[in-house]
PDB file of N, CA and C in Angstrom:
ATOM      1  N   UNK A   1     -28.349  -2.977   4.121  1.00  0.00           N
ATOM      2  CA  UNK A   1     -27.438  -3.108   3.010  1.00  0.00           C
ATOM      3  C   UNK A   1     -26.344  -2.047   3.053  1.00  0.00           C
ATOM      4  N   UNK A   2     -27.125  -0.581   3.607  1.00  0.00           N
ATOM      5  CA  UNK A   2     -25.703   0.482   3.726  1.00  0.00           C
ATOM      6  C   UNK A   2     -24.297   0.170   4.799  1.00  0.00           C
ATOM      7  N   UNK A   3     -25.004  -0.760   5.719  1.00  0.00           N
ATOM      8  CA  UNK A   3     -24.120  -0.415   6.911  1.00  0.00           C
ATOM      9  C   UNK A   3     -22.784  -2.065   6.162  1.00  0.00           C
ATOM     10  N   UNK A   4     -23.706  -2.930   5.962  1.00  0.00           N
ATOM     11  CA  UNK A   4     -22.788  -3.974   4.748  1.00  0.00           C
ATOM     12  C   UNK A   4     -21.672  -3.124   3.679  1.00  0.00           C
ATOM     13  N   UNK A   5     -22.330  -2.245   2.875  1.00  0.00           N
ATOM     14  CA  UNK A   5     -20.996  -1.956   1.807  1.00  0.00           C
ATOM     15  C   UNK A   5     -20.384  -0.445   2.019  1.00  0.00           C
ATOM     16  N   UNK A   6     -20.842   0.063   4.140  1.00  0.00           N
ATOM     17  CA  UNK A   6     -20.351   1.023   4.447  1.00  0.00           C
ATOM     18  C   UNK A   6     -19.064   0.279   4.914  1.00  0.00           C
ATOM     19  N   UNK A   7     -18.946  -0.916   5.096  1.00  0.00           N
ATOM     20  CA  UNK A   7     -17.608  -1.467   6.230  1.00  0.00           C
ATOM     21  C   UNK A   7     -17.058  -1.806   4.993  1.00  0.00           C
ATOM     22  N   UNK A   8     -17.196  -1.928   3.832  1.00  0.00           N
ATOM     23  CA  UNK A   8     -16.514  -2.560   2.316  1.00  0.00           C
ATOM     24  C   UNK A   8     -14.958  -1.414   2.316  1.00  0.00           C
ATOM     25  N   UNK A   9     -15.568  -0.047   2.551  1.00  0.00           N
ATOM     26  CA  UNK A   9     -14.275   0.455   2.691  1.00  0.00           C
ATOM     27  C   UNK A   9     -13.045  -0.065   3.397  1.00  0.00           C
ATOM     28  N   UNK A  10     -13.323   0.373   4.697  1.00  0.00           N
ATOM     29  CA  UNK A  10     -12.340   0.131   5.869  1.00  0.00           C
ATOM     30  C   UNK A  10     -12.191  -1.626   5.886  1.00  0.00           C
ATOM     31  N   UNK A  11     -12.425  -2.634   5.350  1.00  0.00           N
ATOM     32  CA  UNK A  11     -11.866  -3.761   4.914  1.00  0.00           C
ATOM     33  C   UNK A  11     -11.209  -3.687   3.543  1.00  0.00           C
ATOM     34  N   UNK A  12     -11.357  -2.700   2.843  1.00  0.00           N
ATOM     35  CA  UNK A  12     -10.711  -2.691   1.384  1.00  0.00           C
ATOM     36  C   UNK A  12      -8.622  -2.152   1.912  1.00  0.00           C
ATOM     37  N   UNK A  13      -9.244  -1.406   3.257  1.00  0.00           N
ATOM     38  CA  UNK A  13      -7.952  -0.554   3.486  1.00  0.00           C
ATOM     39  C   UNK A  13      -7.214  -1.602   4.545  1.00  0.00           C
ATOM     40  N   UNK A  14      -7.542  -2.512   5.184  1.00  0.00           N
ATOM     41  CA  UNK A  14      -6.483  -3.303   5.701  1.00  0.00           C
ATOM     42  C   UNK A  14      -6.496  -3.856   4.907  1.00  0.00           C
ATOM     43  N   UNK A  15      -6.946  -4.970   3.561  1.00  0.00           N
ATOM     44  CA  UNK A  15      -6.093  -5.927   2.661  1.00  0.00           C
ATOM     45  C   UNK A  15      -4.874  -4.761   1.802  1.00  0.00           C
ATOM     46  N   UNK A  16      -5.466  -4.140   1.813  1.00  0.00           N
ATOM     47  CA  UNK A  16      -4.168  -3.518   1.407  1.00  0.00           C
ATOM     48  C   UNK A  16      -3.185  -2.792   1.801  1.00  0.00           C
ATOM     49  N   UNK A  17      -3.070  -2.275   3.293  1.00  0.00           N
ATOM     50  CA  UNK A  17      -2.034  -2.089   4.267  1.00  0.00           C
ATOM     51  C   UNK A  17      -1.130  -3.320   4.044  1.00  0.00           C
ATOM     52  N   UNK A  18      -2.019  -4.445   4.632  1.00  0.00           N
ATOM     53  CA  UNK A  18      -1.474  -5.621   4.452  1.00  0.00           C
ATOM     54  C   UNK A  18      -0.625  -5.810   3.507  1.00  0.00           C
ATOM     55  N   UNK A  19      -1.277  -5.978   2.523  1.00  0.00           N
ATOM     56  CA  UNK A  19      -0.152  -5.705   1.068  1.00  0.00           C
ATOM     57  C   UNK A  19       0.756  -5.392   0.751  1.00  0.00           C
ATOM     58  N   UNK A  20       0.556  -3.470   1.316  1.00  0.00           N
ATOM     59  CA  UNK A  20       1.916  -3.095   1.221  1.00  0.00           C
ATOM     60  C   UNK A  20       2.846  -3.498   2.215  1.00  0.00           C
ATOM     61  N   UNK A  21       2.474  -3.755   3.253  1.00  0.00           N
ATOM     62  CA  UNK A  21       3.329  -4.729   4.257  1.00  0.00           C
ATOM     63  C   UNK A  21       4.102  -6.049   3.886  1.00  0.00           C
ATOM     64  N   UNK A  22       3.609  -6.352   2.991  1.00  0.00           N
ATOM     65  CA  UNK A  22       4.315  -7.856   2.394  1.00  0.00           C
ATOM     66  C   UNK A  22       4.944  -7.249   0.763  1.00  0.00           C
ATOM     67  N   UNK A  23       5.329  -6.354   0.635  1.00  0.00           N
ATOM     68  CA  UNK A  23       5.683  -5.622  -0.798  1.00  0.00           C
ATOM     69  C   UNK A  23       6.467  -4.751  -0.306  1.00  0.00           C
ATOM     70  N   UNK A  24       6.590  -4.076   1.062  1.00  0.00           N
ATOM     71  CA  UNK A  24       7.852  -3.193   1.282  1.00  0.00           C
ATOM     72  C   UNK A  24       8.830  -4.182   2.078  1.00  0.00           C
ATOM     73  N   UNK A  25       8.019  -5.573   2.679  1.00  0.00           N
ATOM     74  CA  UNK A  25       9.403  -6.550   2.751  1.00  0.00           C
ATOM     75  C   UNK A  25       9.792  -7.369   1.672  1.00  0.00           C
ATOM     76  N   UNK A  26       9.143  -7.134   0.727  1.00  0.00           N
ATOM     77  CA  UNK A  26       9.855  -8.111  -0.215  1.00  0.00           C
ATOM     78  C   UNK A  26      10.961  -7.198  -0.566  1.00  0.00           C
ATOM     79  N   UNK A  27      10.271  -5.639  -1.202  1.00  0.00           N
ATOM     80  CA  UNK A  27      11.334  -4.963  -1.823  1.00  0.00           C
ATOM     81  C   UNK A  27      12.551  -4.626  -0.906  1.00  0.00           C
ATOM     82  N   UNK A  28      12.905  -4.528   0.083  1.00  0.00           N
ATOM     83  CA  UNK A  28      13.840  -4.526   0.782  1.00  0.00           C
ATOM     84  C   UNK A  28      15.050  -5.653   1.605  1.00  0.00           C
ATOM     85  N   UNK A  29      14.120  -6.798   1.226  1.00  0.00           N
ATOM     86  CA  UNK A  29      14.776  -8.042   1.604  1.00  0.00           C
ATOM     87  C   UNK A  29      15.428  -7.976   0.394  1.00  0.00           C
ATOM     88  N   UNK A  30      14.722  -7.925  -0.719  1.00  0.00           N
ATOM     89  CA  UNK A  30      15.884  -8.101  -2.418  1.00  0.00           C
ATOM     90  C   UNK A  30      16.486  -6.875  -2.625  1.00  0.00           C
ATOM     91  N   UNK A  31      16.527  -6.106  -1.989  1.00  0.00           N
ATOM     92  CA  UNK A  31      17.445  -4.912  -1.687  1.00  0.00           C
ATOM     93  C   UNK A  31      18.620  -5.861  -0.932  1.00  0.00           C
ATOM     94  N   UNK A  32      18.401  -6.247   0.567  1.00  0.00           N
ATOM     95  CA  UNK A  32      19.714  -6.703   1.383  1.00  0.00           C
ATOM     96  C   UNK A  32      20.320  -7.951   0.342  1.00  0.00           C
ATOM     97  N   UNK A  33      19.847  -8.860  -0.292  1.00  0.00           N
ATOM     98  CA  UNK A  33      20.064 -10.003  -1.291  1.00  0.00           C
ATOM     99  C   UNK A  33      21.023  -9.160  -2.351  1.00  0.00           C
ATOM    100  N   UNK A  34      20.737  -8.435  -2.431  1.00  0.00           N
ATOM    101  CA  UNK A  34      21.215  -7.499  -3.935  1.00  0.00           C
ATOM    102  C   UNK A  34      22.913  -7.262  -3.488  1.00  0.00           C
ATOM    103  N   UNK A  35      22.542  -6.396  -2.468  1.00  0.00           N
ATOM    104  CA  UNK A  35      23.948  -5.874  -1.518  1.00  0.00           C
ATOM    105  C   UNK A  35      24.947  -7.201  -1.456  1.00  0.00           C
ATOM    106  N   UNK A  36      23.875  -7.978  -0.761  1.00  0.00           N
ATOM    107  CA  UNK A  36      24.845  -9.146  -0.135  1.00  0.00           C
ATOM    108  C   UNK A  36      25.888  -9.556  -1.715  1.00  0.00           C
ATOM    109  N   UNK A  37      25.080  -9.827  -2.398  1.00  0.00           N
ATOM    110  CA  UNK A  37      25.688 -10.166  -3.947  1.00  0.00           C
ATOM    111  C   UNK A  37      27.084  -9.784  -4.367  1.00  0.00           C
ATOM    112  N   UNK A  38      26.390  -8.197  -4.515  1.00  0.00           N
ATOM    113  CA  UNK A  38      27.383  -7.311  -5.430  1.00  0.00           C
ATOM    114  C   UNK A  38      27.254  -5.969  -4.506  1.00  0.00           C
ATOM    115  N   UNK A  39      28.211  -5.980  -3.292  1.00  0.00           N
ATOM    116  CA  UNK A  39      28.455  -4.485  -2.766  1.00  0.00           C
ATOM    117  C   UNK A  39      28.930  -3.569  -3.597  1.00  0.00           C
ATOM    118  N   UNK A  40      29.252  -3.831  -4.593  1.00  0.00           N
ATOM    119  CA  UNK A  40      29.895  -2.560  -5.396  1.00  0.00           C
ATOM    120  C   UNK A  40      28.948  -1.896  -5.817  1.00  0.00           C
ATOM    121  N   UNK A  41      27.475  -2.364  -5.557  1.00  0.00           N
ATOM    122  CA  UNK A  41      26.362  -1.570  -6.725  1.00  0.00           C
ATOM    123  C   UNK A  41      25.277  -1.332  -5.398  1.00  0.00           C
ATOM    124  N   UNK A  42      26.086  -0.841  -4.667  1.00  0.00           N
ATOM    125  CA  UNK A  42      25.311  -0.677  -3.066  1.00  0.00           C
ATOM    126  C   UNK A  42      24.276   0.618  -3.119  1.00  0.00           C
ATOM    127  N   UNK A  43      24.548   1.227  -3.924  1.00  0.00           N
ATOM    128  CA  UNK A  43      24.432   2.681  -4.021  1.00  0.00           C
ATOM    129  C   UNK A  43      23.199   2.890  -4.944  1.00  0.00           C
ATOM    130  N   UNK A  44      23.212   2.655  -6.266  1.00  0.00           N
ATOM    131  CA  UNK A  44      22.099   2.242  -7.167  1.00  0.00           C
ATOM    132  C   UNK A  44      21.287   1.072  -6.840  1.00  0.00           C
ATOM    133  N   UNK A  45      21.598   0.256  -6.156  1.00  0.00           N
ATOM    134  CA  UNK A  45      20.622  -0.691  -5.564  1.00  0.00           C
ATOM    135  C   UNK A  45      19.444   0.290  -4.231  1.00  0.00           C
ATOM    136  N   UNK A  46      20.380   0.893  -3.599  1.00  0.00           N
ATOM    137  CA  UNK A  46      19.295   1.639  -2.730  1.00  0.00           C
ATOM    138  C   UNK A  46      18.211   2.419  -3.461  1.00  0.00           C
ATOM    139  N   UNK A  47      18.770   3.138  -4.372  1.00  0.00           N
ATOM    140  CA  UNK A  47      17.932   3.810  -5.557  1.00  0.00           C
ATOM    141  C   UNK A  47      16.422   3.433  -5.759  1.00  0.00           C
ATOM    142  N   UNK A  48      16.836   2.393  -6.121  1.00  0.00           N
ATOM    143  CA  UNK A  48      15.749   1.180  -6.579  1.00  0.00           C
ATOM    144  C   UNK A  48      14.980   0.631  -5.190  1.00  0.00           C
ATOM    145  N   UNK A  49      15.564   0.435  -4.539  1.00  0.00           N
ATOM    146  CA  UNK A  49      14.712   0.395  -3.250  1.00  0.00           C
ATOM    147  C   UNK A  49      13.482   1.139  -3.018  1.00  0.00           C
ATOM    148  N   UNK A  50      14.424   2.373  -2.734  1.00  0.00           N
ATOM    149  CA  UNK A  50      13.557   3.681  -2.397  1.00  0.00           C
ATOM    150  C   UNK A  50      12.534   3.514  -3.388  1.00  0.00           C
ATOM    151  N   UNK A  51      12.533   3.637  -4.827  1.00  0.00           N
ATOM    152  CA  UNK A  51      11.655   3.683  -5.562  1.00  0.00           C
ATOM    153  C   UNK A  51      10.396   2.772  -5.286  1.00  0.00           C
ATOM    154  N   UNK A  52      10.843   1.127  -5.261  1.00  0.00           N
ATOM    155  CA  UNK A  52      10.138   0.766  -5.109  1.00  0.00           C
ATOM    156  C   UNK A  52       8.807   0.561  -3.799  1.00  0.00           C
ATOM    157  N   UNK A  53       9.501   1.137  -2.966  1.00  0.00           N
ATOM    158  CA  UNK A  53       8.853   1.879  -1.323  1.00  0.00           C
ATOM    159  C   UNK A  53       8.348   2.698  -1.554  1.00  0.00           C
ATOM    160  N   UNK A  54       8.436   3.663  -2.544  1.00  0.00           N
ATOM    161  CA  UNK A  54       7.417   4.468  -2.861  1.00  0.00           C
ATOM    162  C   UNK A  54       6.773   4.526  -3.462  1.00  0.00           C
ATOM    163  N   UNK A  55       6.626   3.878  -4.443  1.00  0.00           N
ATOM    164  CA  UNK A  55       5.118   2.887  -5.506  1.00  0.00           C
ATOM    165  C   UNK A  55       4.529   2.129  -4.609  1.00  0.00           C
ATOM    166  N   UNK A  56       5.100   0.863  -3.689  1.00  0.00           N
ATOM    167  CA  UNK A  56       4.125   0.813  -2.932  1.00  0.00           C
ATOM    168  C   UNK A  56       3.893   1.440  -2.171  1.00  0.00           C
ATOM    169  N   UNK A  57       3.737   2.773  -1.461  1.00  0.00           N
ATOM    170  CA  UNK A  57       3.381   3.127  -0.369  1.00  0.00           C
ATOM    171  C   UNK A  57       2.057   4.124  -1.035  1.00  0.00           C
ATOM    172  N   UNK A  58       1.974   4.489  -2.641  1.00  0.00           N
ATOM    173  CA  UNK A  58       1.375   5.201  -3.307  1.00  0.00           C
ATOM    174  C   UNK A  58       0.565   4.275  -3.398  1.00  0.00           C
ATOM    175  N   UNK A  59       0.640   2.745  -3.827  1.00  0.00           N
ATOM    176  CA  UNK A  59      -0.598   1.883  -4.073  1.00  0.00           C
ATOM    177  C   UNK A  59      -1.678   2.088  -3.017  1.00  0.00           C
ATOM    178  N   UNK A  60      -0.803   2.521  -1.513  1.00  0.00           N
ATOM    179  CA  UNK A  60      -1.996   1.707   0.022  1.00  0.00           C
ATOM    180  C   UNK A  60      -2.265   3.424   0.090  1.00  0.00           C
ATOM    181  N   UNK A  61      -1.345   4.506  -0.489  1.00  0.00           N
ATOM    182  CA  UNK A  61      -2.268   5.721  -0.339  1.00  0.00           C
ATOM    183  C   UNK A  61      -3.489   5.690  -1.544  1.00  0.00           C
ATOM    184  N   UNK A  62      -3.574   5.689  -2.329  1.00  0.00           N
ATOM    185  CA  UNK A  62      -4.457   5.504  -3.189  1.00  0.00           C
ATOM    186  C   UNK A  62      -5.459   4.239  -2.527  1.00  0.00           C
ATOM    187  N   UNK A  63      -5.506   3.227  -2.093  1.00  0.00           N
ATOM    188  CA  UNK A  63      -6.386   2.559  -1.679  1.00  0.00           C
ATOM    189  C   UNK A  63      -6.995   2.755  -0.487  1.00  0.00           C
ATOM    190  N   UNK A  64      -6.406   3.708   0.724  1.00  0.00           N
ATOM    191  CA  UNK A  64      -6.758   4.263   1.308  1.00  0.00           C
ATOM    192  C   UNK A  64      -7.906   5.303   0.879  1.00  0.00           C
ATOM    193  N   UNK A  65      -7.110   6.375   0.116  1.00  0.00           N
ATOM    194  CA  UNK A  65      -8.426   7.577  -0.692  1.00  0.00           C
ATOM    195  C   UNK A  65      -9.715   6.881  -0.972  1.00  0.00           C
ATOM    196  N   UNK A  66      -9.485   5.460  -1.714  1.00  0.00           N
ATOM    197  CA  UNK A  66     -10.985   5.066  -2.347  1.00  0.00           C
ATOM    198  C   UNK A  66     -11.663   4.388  -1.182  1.00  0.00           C
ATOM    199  N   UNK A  67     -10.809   3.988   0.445  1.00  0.00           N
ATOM    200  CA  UNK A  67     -11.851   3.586   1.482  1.00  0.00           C
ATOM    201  C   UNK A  67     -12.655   5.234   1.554  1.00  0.00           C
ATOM    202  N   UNK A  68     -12.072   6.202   1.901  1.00  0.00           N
ATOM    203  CA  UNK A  68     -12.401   7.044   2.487  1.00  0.00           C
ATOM    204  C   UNK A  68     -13.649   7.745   1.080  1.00  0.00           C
ATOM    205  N   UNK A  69     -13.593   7.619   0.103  1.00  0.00           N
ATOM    206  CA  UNK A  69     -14.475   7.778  -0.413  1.00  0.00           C
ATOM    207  C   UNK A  69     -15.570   6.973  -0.483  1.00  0.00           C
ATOM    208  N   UNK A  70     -15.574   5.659  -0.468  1.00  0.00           N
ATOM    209  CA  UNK A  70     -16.666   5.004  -0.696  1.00  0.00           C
ATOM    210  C   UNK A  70     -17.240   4.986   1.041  1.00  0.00           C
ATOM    211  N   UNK A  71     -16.669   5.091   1.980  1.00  0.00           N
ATOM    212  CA  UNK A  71     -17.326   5.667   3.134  1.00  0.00           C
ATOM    213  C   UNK A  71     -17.952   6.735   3.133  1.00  0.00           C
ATOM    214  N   UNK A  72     -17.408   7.373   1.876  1.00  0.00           N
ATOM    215  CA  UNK A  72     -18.123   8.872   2.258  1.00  0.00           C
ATOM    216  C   UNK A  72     -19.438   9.101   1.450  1.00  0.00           C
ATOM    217  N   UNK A  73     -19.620   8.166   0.861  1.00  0.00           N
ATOM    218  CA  UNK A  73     -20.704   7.961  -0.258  1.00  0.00           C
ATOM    219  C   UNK A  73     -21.842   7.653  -0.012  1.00  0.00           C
ATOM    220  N   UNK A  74     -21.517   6.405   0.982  1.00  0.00           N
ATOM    221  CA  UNK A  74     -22.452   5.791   1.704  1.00  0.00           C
ATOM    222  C   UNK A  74     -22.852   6.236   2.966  1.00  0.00           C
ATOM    223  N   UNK A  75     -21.950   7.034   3.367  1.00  0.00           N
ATOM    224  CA  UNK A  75     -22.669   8.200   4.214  1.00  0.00           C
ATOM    225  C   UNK A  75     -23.998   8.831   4.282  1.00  0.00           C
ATOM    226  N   UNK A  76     -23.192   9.612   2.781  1.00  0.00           N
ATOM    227  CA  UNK A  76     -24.290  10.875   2.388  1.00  0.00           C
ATOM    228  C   UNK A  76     -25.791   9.994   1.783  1.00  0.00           C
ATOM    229  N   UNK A  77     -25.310   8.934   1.035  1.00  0.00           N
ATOM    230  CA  UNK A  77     -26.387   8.623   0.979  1.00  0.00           C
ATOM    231  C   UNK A  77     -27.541   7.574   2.066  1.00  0.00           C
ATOM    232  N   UNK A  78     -26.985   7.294   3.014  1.00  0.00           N
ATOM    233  CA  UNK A  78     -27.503   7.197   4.404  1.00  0.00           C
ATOM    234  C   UNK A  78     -28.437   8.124   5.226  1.00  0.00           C
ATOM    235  N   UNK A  79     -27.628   9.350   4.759  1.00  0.00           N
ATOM    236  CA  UNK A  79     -28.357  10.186   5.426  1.00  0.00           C
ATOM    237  C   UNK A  79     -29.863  11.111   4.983  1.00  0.00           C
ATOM    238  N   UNK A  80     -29.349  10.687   3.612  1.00  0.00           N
ATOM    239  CA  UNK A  80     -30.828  11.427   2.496  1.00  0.00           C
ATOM    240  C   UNK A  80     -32.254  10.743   2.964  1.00  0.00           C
TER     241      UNK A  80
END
């Protein structure tokens, strides 16, 4: 059963690589859409970009931390 919800981590952390992989192209494709629109607002549109590249990139770090913890859990208690 440990070695089952020891791999729960490191599958929790590619669906959500994944994720952010399909969330830093969305946010940047409607970044180039934005531009294409209205170049005059080229500047505050990047803004918003960035931002949003960095919420997601905080979601897959944070979902990362909780693989590496719940690996580490099931470790220790593996080893008792």
């Amino acid at each position: 059963m440990l070695e089952g919800a020891e791999s729960m981590g490191a599958e929790a952390t590619t669906i959500a690589s994944a994720g952010a992989a399909v969330g830093i192209g969305n946010v940047f494709s409607s970044s180039i859409h934005f531009v294409a629109r209205n170049p005059s607002l080229s500047k505050q549109s990047f803004g918003y970009a960035i931002l949003g590249f960095a919420l997601t990139e905080a979601i897959t770090s944070f979902a990362l931390m909780m693989a590496f913890l719940i690996s580490y859990v099931f470790r220790s208690k593996k080893e008792d």
